[in-house]
Protein backbone atom coordinates (compact mmCIF):
# COMPACT_ATOMS: atom_id res chain seq x y z
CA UNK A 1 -139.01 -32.93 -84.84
CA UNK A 2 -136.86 -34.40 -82.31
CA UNK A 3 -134.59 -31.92 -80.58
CA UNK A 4 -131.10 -33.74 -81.70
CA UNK A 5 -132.17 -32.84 -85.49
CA UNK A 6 -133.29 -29.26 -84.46
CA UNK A 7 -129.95 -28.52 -82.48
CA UNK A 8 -128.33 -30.14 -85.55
CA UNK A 9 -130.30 -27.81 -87.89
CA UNK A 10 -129.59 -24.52 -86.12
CA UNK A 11 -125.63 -25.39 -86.61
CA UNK A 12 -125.71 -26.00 -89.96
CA UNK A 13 -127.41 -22.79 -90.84
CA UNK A 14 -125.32 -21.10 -87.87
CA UNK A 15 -122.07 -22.39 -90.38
CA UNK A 16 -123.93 -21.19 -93.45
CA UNK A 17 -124.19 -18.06 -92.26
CA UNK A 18 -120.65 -17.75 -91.18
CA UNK A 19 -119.03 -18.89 -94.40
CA UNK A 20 -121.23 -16.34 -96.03
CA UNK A 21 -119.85 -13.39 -94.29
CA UNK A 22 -116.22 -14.60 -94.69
CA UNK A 23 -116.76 -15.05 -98.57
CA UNK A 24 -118.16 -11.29 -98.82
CA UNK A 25 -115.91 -9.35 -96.47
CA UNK A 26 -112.42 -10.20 -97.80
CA UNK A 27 -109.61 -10.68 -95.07
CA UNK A 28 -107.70 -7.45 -94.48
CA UNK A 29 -104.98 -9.84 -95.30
CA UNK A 30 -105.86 -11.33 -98.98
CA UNK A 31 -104.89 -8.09 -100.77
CA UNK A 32 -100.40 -9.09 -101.06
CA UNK A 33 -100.54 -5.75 -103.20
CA UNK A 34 -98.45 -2.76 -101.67
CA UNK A 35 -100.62 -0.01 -100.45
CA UNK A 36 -98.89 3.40 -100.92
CA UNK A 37 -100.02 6.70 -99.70
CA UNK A 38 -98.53 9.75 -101.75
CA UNK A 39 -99.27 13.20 -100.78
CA UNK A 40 -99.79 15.07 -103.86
CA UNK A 41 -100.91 14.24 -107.55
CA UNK A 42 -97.36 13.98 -109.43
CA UNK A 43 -96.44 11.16 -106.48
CA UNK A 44 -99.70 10.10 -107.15
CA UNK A 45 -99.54 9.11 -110.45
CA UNK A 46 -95.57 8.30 -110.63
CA UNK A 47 -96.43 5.46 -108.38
CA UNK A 48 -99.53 4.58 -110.25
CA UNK A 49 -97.43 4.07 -113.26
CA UNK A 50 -94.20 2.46 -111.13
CA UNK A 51 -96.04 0.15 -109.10
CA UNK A 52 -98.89 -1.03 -112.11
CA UNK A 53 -100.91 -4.04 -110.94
CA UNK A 54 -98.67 -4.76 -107.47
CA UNK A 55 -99.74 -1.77 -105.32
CA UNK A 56 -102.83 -0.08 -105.01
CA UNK A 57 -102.19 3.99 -104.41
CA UNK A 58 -104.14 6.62 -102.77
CA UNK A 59 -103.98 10.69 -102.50
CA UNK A 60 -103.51 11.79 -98.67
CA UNK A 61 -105.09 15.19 -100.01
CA UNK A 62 -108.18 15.59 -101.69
CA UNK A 63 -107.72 17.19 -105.14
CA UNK A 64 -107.70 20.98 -105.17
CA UNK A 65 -105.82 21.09 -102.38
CA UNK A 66 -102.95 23.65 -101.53
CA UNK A 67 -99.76 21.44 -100.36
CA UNK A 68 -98.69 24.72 -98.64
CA UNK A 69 -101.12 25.76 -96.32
CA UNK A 70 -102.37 21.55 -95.66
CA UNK A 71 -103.85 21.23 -92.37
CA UNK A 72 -103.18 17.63 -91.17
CA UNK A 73 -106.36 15.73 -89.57
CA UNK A 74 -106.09 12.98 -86.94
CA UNK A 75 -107.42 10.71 -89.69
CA UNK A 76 -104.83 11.60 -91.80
CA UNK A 77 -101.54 10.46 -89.22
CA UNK A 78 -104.19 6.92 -88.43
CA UNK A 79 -104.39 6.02 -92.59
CA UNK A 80 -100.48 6.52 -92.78
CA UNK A 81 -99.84 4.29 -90.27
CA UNK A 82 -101.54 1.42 -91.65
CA UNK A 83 -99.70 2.27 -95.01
CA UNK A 84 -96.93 -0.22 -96.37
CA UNK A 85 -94.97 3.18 -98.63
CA UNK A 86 -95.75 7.06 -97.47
CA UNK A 87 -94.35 9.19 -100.23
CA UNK A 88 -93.93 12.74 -99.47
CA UNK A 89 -92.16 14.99 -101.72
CA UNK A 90 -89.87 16.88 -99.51
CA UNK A 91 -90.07 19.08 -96.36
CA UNK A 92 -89.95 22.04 -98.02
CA UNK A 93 -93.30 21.21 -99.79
CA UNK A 94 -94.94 19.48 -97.36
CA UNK A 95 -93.41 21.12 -94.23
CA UNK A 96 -95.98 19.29 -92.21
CA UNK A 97 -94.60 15.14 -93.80
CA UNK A 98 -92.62 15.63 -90.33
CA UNK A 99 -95.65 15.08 -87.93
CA UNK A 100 -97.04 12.42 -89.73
CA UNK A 101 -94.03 10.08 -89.83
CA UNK A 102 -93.35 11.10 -86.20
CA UNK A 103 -96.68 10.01 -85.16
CA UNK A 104 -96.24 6.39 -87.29
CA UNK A 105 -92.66 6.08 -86.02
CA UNK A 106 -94.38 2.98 -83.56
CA UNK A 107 -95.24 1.37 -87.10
CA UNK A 108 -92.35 -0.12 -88.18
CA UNK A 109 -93.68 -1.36 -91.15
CA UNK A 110 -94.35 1.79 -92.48
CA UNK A 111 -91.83 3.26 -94.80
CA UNK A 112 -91.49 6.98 -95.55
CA UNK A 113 -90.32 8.42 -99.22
CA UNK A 114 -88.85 11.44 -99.80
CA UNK A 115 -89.22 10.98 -103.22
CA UNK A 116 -87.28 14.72 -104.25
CA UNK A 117 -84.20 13.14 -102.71
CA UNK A 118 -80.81 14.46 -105.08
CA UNK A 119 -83.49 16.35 -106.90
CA UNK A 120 -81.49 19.41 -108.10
CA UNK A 121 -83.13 22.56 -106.11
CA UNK A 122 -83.51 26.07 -106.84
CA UNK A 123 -83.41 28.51 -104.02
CA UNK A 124 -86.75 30.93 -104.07
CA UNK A 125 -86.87 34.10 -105.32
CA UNK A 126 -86.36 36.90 -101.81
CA UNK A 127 -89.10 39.23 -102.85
CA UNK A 128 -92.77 38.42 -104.12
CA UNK A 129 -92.18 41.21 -107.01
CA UNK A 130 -92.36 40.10 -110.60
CA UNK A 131 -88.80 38.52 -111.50
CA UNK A 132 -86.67 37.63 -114.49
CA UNK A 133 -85.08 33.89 -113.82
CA UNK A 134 -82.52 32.41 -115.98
CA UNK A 135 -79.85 29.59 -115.04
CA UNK A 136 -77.47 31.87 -113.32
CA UNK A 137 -79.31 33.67 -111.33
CA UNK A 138 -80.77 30.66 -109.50
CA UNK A 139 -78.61 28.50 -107.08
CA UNK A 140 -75.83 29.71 -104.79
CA UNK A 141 -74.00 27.02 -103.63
CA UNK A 142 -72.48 28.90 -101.33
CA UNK A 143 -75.84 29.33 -99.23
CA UNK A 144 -77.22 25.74 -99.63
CA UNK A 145 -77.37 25.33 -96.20
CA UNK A 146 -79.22 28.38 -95.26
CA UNK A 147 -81.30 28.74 -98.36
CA UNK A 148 -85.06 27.98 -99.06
CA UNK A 149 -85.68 25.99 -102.00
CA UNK A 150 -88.49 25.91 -104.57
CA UNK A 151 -90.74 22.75 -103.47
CA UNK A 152 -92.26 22.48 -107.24
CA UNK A 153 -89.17 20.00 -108.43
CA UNK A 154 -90.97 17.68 -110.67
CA UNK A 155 -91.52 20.55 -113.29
CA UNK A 156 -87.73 19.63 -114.21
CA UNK A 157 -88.03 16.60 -115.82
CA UNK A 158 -84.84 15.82 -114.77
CA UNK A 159 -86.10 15.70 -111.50
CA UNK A 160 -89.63 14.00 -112.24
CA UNK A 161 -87.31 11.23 -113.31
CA UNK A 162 -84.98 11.07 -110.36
CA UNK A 163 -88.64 11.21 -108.16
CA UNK A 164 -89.37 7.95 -110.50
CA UNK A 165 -86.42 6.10 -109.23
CA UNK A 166 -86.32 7.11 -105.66
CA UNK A 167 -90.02 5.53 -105.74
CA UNK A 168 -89.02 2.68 -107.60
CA UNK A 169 -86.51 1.90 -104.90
CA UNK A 170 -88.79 1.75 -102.62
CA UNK A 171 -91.27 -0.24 -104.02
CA UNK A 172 -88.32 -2.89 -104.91
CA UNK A 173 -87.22 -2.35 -101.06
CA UNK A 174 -90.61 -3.28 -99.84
CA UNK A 175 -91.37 -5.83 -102.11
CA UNK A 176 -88.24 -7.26 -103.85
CA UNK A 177 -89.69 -10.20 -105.35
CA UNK A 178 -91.53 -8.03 -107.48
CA UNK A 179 -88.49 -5.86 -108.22
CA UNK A 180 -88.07 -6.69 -112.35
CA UNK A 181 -91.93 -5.25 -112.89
CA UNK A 182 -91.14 -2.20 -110.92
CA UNK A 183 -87.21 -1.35 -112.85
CA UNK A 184 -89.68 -1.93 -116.15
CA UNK A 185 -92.34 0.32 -115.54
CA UNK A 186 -89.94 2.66 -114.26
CA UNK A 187 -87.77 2.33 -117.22
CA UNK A 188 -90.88 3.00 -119.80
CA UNK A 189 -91.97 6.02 -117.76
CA UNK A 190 -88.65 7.88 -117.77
CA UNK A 191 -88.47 7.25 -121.42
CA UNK A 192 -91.96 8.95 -121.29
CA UNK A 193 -90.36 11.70 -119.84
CA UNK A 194 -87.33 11.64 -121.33
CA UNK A 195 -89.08 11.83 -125.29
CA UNK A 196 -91.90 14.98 -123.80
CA UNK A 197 -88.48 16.80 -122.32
CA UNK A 198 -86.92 16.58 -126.21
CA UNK A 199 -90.42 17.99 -127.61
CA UNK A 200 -90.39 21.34 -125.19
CA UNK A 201 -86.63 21.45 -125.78
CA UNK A 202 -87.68 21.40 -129.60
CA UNK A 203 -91.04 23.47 -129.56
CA UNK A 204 -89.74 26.03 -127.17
CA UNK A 205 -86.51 27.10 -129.48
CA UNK A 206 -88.31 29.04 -132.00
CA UNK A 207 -90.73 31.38 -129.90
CA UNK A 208 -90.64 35.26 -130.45
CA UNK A 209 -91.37 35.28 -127.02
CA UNK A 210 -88.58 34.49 -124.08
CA UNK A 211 -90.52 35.23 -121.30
CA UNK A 212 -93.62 34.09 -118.91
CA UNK A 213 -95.73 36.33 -117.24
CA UNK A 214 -97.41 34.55 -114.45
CA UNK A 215 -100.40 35.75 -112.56
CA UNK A 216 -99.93 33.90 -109.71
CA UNK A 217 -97.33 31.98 -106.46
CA UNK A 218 -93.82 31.18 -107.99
CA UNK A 219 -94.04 27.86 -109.20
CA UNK A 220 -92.63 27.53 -112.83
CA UNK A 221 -88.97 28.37 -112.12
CA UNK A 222 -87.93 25.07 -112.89
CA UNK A 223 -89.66 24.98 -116.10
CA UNK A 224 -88.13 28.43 -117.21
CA UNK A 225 -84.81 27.42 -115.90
CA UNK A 226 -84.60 23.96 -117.57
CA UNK A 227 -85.53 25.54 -121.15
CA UNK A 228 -84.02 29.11 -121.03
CA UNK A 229 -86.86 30.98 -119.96
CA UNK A 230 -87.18 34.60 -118.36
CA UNK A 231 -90.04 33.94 -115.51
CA UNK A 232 -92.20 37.13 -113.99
CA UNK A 233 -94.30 35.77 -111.15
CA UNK A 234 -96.94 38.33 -109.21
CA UNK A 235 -96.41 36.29 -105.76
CA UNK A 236 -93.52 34.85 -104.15
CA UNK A 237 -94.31 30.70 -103.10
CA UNK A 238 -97.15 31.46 -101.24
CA UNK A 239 -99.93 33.99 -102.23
CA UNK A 240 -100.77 34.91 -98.92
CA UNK A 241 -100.95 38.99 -99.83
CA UNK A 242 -102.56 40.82 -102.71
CA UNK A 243 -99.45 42.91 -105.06
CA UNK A 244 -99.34 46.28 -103.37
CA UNK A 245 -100.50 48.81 -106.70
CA UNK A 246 -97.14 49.57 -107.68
CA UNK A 247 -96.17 46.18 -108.12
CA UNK A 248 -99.25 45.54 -110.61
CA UNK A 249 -98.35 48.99 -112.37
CA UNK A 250 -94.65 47.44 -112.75
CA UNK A 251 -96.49 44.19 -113.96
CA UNK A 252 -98.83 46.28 -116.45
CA UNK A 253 -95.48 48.31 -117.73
CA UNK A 254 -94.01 44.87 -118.14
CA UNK A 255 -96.82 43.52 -120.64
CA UNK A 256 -96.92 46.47 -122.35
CA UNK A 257 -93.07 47.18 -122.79
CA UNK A 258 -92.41 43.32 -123.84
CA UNK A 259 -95.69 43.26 -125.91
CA UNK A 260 -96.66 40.04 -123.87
CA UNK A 261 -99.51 38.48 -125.85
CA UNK A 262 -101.02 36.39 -123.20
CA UNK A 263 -100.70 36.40 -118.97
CA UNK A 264 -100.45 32.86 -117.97
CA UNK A 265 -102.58 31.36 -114.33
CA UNK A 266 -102.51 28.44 -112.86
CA UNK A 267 -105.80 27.92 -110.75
CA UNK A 268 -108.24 25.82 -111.45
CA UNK A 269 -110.70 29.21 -111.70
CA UNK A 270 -109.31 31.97 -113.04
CA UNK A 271 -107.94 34.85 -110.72
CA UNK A 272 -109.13 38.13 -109.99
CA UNK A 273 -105.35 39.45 -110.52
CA UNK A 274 -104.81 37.59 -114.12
CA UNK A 275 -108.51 38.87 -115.10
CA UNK A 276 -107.77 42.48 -113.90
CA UNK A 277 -103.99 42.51 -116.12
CA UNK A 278 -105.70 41.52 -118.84
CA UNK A 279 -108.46 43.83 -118.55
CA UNK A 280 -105.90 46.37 -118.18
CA UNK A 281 -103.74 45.23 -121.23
CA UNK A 282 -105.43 43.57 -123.79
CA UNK A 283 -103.75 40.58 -123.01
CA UNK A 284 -105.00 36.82 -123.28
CA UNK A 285 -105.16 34.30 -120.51
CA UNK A 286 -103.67 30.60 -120.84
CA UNK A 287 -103.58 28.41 -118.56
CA UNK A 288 -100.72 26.54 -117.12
CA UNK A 289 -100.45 23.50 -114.70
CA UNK A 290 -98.11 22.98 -111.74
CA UNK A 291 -98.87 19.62 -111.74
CA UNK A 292 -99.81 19.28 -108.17
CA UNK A 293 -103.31 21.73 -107.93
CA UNK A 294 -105.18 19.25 -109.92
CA UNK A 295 -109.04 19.00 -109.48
CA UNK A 296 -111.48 15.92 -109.01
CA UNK A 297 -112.94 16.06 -112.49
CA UNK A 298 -109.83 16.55 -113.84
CA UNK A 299 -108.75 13.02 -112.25
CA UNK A 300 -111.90 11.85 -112.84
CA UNK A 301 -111.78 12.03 -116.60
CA UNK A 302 -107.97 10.38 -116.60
CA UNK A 303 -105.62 13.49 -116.30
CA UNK A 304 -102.32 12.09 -115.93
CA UNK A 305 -99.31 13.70 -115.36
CA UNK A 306 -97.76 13.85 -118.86
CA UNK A 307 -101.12 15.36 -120.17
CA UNK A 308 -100.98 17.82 -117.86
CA UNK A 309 -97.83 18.70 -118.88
CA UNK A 310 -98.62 18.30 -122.82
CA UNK A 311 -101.32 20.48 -122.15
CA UNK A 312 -98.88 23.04 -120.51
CA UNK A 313 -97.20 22.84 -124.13
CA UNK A 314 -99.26 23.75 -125.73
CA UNK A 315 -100.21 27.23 -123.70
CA UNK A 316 -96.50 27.64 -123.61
CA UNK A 317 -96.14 27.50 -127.93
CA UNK A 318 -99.68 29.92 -127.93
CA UNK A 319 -98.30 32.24 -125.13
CA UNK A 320 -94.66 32.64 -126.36
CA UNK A 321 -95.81 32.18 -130.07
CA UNK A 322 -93.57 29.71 -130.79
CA UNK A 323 -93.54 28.44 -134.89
């Protein structure tokens, strides 16, 4: 074969091969979709819903994970930066959101979210005894500046809904020619939230029950406050230390004084504590979701976040034996 047609050959293939690797390793560049990074699971799926077929959306923490007590990676602050949308909730949940967008502050295409922006807060209880919460004993205006608030805002779903708009925003900010699909979705979802808000309002104002006993971190005060609810919680935000014994005797005296049917937990295994009340009581165990402690088969088998909080209903009617 002459050398002109082997020289010849050797290009062609040379450009077959090529054109093969372009056509099965996509450009970095040929996916226009928004890519979002949200922190925890409500963010998670709020901007799954909001964003729909224009963004694709990814957890920073794996599922299971405690917000509280995250320990950022160097991996972590690299995928951020190469994000169009971090969405964090707020620094009082994830104290550590700081670092991160400090570290991408050189991308300036990066935006960060802070989706619990005008959220209403409520400051945390002082002392990691058990508790009794209603409306006015839980924000002082007076010490809004010095206060620590409650990071768990989406379990108003007032706030869930003001969460939905602040991300909406920024979607439309990022991508405005997309802006009508993201005000639609939006809309729909808030009237999601809006009609489950009407069903606890409805379901949870015939209980003989007023009260949740909670074996476990403070976590539902927004949920008692927004529907009238006394709240005892074992642990203060963070369950960093065990109830000393006369705090679980006052939580024992509780159950049995109130003639609390059922202790409620919110871990995706039951505690030691919740078992060891129960034990102690007769009480049942239900258990309730904080939205954000969700695990991988959970997600997995298409948890969403209005399930979980259907779900949280229903323990709530059962535990407060609501008609």
């Amino acid at each position: 074969m002459p050398a002109r047609n082997i020289l010849v050959g050797l290009f062609l293939a040379l450009c077959l091969i090529a054109s093969c690797t372009r056509s099965s390793e996509p450009s970095a560049t040929s996916d226009k979709r928004l890519k979002v990074i949200a922190t925890i699971y409500p963010l998670y799926d709020f901007a799954r819903i909001v964003g729909g077929d224009k963004v694709t959306v990814s957890m920073l923490m794996p599922p299971g994970s405690d917000a509280h007590h995250y320990e950022l990676k160097p991996a972590d602050i690299v995928r951020v930066s190469k994000t169009d949308i971090f969405l964090f909730t707020s620094f009082e949940m994830e104290q550590w959101a700081y670092k991160i967008i400090q570290a991408a502050a050189e991308n300036t295409n990066m935006l960060a979210v802070e989706t619990g922006q005008g959220a209403h807060l409520l400051t945390i209880a002082k002392s990691p005894d058990h508790h009794d919460v209603h409306s006015e004993d839980l924000q002082n205006e007076a010490d809004a500046h010095a206060a620590k608030y409650d990071p768990h805002i989406w379990l108003d779903l007032d706030n869930a809904r003001k969460m939905v708009d602040n991300i909406a925003k920024a979607f439309i900010n990022k991508d405005p020619k997309n802006s009508e699909s993201y005000k639609t979705n939006a809309q729909r979802y808030k009237q999601s939230l809006t009609a489950l808000d009407q069903k606890y309002r409805t379901a949870l104002s015939v209980c003989q029950s007023r009260t949740i006993l909670h074996a476990g971190h403070w976590a539902f005060a927004y949920l008692a406050q927004k529907y009238n609810i006394g709240y005892i919680s074992a642990y203060n935000v963070s369950a960093d230390s065990e109830p000393s014994p006369q705090q679980m005797m006052a939580l024992v005296e509780r159950i049995r004084s109130q003639k609390l049917t059922h202790i409620f937990y919110e871990d995706l295994t039951v505690p030691r504590m919740a078992q060891t009340l129960s034990a102690e009581t007769g009480a049942g165990l239900l258990k309730l979701s904080n939205g954000h402690d969700i695990g991988k088969k959970e997600m997995q088998s298409g948890a969403s976040f209005l399930t979980l909080m259907e779900n949280n209903l229903t323990s709530l009617k059962q535990g407060m034996q609501c008609r």
